[in-house]
Every structure is written in C-alpha cells, then in structure tokens.
C-alpha atoms as a PDB file:
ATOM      1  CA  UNK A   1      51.077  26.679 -63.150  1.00  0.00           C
ATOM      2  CA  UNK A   2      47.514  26.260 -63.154  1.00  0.00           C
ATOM      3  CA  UNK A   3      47.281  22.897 -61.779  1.00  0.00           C
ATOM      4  CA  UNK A   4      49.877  23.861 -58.690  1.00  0.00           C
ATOM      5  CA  UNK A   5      47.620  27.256 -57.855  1.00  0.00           C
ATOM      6  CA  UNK A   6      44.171  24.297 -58.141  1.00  0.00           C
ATOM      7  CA  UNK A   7      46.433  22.295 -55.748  1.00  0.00           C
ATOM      8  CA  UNK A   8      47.661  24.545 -53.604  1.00  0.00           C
ATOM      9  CA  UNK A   9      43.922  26.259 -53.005  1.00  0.00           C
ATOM     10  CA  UNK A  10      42.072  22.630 -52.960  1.00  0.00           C
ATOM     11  CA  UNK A  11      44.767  21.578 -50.458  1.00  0.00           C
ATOM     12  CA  UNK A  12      43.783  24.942 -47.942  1.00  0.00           C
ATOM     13  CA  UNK A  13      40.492  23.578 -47.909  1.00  0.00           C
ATOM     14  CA  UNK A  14      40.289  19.935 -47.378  1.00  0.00           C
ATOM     15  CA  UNK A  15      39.991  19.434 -43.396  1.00  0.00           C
ATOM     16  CA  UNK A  16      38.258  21.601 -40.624  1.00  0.00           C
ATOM     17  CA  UNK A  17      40.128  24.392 -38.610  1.00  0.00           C
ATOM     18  CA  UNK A  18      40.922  23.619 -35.049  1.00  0.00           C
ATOM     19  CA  UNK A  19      38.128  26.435 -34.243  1.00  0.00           C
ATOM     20  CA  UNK A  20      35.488  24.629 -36.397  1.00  0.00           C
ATOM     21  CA  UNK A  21      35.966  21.603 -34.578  1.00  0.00           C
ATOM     22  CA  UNK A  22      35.758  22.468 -31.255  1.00  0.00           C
ATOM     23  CA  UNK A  23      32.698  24.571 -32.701  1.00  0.00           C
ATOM     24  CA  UNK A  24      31.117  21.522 -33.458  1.00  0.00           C
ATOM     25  CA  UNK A  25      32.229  19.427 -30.736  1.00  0.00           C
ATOM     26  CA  UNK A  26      30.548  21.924 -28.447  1.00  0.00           C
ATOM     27  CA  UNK A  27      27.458  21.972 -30.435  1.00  0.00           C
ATOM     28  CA  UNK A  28      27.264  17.922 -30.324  1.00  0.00           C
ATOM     29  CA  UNK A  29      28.142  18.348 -26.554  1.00  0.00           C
ATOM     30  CA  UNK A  30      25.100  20.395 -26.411  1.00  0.00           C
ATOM     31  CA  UNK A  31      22.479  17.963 -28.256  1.00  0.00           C
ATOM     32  CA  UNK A  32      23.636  14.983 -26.618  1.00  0.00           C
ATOM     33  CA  UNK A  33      23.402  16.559 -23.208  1.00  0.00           C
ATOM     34  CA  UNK A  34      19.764  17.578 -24.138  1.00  0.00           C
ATOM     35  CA  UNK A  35      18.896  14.345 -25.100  1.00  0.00           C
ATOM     36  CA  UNK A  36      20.367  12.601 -21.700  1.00  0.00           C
ATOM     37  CA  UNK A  37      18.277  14.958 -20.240  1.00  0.00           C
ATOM     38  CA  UNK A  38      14.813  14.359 -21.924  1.00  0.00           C
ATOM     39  CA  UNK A  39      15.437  10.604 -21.888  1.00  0.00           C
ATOM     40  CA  UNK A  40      15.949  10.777 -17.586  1.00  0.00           C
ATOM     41  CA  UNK A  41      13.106  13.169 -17.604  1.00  0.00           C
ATOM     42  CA  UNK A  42      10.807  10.510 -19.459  1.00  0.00           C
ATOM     43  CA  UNK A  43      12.078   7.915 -17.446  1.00  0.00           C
ATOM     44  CA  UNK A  44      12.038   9.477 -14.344  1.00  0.00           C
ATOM     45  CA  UNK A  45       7.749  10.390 -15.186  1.00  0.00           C
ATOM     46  CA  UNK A  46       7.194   6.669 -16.047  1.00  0.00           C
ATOM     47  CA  UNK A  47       8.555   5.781 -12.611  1.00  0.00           C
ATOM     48  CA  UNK A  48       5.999   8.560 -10.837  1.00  0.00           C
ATOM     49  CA  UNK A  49       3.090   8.038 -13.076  1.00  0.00           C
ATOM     50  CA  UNK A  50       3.564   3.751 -12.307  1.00  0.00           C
ATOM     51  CA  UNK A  51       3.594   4.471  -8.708  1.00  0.00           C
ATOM     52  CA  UNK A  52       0.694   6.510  -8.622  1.00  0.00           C
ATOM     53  CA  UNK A  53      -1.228   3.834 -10.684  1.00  0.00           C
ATOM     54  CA  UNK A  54      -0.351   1.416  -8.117  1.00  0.00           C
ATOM     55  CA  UNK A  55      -1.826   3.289  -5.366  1.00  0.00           C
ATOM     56  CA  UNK A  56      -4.695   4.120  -7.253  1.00  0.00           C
ATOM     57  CA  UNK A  57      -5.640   0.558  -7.581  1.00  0.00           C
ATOM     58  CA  UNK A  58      -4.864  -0.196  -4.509  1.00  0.00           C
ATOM     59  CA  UNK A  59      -6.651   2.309  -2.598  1.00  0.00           C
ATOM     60  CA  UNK A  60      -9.710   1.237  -5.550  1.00  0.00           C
ATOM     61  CA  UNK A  61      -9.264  -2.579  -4.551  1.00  0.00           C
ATOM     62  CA  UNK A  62      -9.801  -1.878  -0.799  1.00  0.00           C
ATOM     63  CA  UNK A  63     -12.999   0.135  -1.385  1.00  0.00           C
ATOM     64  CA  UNK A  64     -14.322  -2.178  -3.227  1.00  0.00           C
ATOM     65  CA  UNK A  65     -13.472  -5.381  -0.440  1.00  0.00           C
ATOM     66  CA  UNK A  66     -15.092  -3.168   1.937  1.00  0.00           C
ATOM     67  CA  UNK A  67     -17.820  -2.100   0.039  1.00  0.00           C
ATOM     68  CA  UNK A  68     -17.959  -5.557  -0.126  1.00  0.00           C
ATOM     69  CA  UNK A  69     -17.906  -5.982   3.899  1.00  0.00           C
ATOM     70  CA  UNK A  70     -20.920  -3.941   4.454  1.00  0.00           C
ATOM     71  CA  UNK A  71     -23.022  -5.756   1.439  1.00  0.00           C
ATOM     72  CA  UNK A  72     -25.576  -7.724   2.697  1.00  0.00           C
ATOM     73  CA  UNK A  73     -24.825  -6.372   6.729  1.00  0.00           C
ATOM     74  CA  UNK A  74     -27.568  -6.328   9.236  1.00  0.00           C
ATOM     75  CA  UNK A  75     -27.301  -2.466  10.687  1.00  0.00           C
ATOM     76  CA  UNK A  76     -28.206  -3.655  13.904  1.00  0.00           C
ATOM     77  CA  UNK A  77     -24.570  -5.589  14.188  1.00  0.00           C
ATOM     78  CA  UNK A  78     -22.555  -3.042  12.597  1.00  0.00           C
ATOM     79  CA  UNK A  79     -19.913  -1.646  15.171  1.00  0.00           C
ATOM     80  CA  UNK A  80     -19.265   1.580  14.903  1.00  0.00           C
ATOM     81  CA  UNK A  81     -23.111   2.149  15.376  1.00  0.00           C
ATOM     82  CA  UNK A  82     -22.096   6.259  16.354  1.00  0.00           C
ATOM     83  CA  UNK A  83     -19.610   8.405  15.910  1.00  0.00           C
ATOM     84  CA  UNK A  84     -15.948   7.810  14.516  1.00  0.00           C
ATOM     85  CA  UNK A  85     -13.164   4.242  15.035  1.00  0.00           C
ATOM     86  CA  UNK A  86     -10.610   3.176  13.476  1.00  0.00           C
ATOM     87  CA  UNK A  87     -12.111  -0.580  13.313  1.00  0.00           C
ATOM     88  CA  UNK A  88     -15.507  -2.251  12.027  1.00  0.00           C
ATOM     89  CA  UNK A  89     -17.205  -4.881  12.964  1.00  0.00           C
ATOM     90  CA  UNK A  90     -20.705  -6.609  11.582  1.00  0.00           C
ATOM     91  CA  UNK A  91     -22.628  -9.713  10.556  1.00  0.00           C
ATOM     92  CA  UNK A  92     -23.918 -10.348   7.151  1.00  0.00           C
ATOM     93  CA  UNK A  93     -27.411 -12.023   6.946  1.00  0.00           C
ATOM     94  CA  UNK A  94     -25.509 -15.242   5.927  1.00  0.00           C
ATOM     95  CA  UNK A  95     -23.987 -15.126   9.091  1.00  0.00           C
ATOM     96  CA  UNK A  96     -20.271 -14.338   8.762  1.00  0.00           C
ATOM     97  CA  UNK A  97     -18.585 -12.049  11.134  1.00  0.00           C
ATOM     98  CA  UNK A  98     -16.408  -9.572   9.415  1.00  0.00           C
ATOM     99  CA  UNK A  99     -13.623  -7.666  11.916  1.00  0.00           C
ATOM    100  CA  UNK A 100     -11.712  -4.661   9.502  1.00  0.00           C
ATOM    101  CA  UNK A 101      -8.762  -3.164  11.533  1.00  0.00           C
ATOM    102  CA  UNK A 102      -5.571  -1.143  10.443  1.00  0.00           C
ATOM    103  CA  UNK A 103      -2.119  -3.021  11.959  1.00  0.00           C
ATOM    104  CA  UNK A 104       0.421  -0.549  11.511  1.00  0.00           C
ATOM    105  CA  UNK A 105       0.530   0.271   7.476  1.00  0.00           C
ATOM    106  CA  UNK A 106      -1.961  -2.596   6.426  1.00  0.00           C
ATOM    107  CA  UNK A 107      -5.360  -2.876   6.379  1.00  0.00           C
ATOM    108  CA  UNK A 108      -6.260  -6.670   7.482  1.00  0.00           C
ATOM    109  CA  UNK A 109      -9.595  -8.149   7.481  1.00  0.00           C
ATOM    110  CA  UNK A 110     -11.099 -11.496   9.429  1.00  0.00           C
ATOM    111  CA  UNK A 111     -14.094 -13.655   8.129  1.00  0.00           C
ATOM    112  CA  UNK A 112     -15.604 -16.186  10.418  1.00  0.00           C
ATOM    113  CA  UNK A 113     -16.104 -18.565   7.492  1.00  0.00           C
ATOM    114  CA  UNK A 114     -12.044 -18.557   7.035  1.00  0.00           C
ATOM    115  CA  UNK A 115     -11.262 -18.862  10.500  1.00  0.00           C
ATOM    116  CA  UNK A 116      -9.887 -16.047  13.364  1.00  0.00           C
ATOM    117  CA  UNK A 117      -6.747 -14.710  11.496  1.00  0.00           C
ATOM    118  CA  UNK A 118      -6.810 -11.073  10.157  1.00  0.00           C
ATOM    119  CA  UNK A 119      -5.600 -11.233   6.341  1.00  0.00           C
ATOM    120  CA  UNK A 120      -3.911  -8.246   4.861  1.00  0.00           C
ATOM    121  CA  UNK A 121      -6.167  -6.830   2.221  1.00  0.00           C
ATOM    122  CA  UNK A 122      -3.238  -3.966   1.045  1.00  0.00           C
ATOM    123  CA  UNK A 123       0.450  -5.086   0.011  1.00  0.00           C
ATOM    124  CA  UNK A 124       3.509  -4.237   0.429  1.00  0.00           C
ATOM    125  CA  UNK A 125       3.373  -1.730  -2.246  1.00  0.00           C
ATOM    126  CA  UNK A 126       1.637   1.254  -0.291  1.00  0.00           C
ATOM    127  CA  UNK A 127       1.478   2.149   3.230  1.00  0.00           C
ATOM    128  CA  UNK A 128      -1.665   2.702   4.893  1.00  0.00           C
ATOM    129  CA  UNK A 129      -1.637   6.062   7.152  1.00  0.00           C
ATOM    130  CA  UNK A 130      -5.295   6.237   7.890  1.00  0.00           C
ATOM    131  CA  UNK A 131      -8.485   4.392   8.352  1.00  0.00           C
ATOM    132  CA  UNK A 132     -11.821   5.600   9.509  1.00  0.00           C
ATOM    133  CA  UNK A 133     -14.956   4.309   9.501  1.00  0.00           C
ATOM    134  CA  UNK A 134     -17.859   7.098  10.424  1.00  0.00           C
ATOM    135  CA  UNK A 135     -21.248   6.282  11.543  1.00  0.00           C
ATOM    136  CA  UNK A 136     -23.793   8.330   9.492  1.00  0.00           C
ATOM    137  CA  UNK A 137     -27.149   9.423  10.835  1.00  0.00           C
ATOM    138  CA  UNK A 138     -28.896   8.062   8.020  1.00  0.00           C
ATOM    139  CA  UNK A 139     -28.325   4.445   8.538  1.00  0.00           C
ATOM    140  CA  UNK A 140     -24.690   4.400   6.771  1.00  0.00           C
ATOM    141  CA  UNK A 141     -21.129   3.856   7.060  1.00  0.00           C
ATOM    142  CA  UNK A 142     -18.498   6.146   5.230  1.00  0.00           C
ATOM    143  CA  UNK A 143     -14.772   4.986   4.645  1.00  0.00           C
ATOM    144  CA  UNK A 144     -11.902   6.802   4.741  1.00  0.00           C
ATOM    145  CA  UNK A 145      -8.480   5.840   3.874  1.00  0.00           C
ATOM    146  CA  UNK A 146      -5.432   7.449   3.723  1.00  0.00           C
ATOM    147  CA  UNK A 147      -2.528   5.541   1.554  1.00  0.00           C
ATOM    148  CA  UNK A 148       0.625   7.282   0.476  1.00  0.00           C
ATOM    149  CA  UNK A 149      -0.974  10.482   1.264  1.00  0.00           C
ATOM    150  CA  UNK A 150      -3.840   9.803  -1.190  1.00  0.00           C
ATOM    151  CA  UNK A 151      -7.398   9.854   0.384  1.00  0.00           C
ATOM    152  CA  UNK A 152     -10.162   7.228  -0.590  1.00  0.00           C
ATOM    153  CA  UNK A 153     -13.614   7.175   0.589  1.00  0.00           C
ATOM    154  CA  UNK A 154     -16.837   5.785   0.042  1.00  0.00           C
ATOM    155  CA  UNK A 155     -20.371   6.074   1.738  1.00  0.00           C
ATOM    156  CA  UNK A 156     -22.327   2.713   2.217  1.00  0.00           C
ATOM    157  CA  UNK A 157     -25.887   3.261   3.722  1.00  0.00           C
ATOM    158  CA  UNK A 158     -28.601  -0.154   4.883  1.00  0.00           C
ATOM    159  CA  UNK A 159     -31.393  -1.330   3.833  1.00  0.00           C
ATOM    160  CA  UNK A 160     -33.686  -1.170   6.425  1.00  0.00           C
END
C-alpha cells in the first residue's frame, strides 16, 4: 500500500498543468518579443548614427577642399568681392583659376591646371541643399553649406 499511495502522488506531479504552460508560454512570448525589439532598436540606431557620420565627413571634407580653394588666393581676384552668391571664383598666386559652383545637389569644383570640367567634390551619399559664399568686410570669405539639413561653415580671411 505504501508504494501504490508514493505512485499514485509521484504520478500527480510529474508534467505541467495546461494553465502552467500557457503561463509560461506567455511569459517566453513576452521576453522574446522584448528582445526582437531591443535588437531592431540597436539596429535601427547603428543605421542613423552611420548616416550621420557620413554626412559629417562629408560636409568636413568639403570645408576643408575649400578651405583649401581660398589658400594661397590673391583677394583682389576673389569673386564674390561684396555681398552674398552662390558661386566663387579666384586665382591663387601660382596661378590656377579655381570656379566652386553648386549643380543641383553637388558641389563641383574646376582647376585650370586640370582642365575646364567642374569635378564633383560631394558624392552620392548626401545631397547638397545650400551653398553660400559671403564677402566679409574684413578681407574674408565665409562658407556656408547646407547638406542633409546639416549646416557647415567656415570663415577664411587674406593676407594682405
């Protein structure tokens, strides 16, 4: 009798009640949706924050090439030489013309040492909404750009 009443009791409680499994199929339910949703989350950030970076250096690169432009200018042939355009134009001292326009999205730039064509100094990558180029009464030139709604600029003034 003893071993049928240790059977009988051991055999109530070998397996999981109907309620205690969809108890913990709900509770998996719940962790595994959590997780789906951190993992799209950190995806979906990686995406923004690599996007951002690309503009950043972007925008950064085509500060720099036009700081570049206006190093070793003579004033007197810079073009805009008052007030506000959307286009520059100078001579260095070495003698190379330098034209900077904006062609739709892209910022392009012509040398006269490589010829007449207008190269694009932006890619594909970004899309250029705004360039200005602002005389300053001071003997300068400040830049303003405008790529995927994120503003660059940069003051260059000449040596007199």
């Amino acid at each position: 009798m003893p071993y049928t009443l240790f059977m009988m009791h051991h055999k109530n409680k070998a397996g999981f009640t109907l309620i205690e499994v969809v108890i913990y199929i709900a509770l998996f339910s719940i962790l595994m949706g959590s997780a789906f949703i951190v993992a799209y989350q950190l995806i979906q950030s990686s995406g923004n924050l690599s996007t951002k970076n690309t503009i950043q250096e972007e925008g950064n690169f085509v500060i720099r090439k036009l700081d570049w432009a206006l190093s070793g200018a003579d004033p007197t042939t810079v073009s805009p030489s008052s007030g506000n355009s959307s286009a520059l134009s100078l001579t260095k001292y070495n003698g190379n013309k330098i034209n900077v326009q904006q062609n739709g999205t892209k910022i392009e730039i012509k040398e006269s040492t490589n010829g007449n064509t207008f190269l694009p100094i932006t890619t594909d990558n970004v899309t250029v909404s705004a360039l200005n180029f602002k005389y300053e009464a001071l003997g300068g030139i400040t830049i303003t750009i405008t790529i995927n709604g994120l503003t660059f600029t940069t003051t260059r003034y000449f040596r007199k």
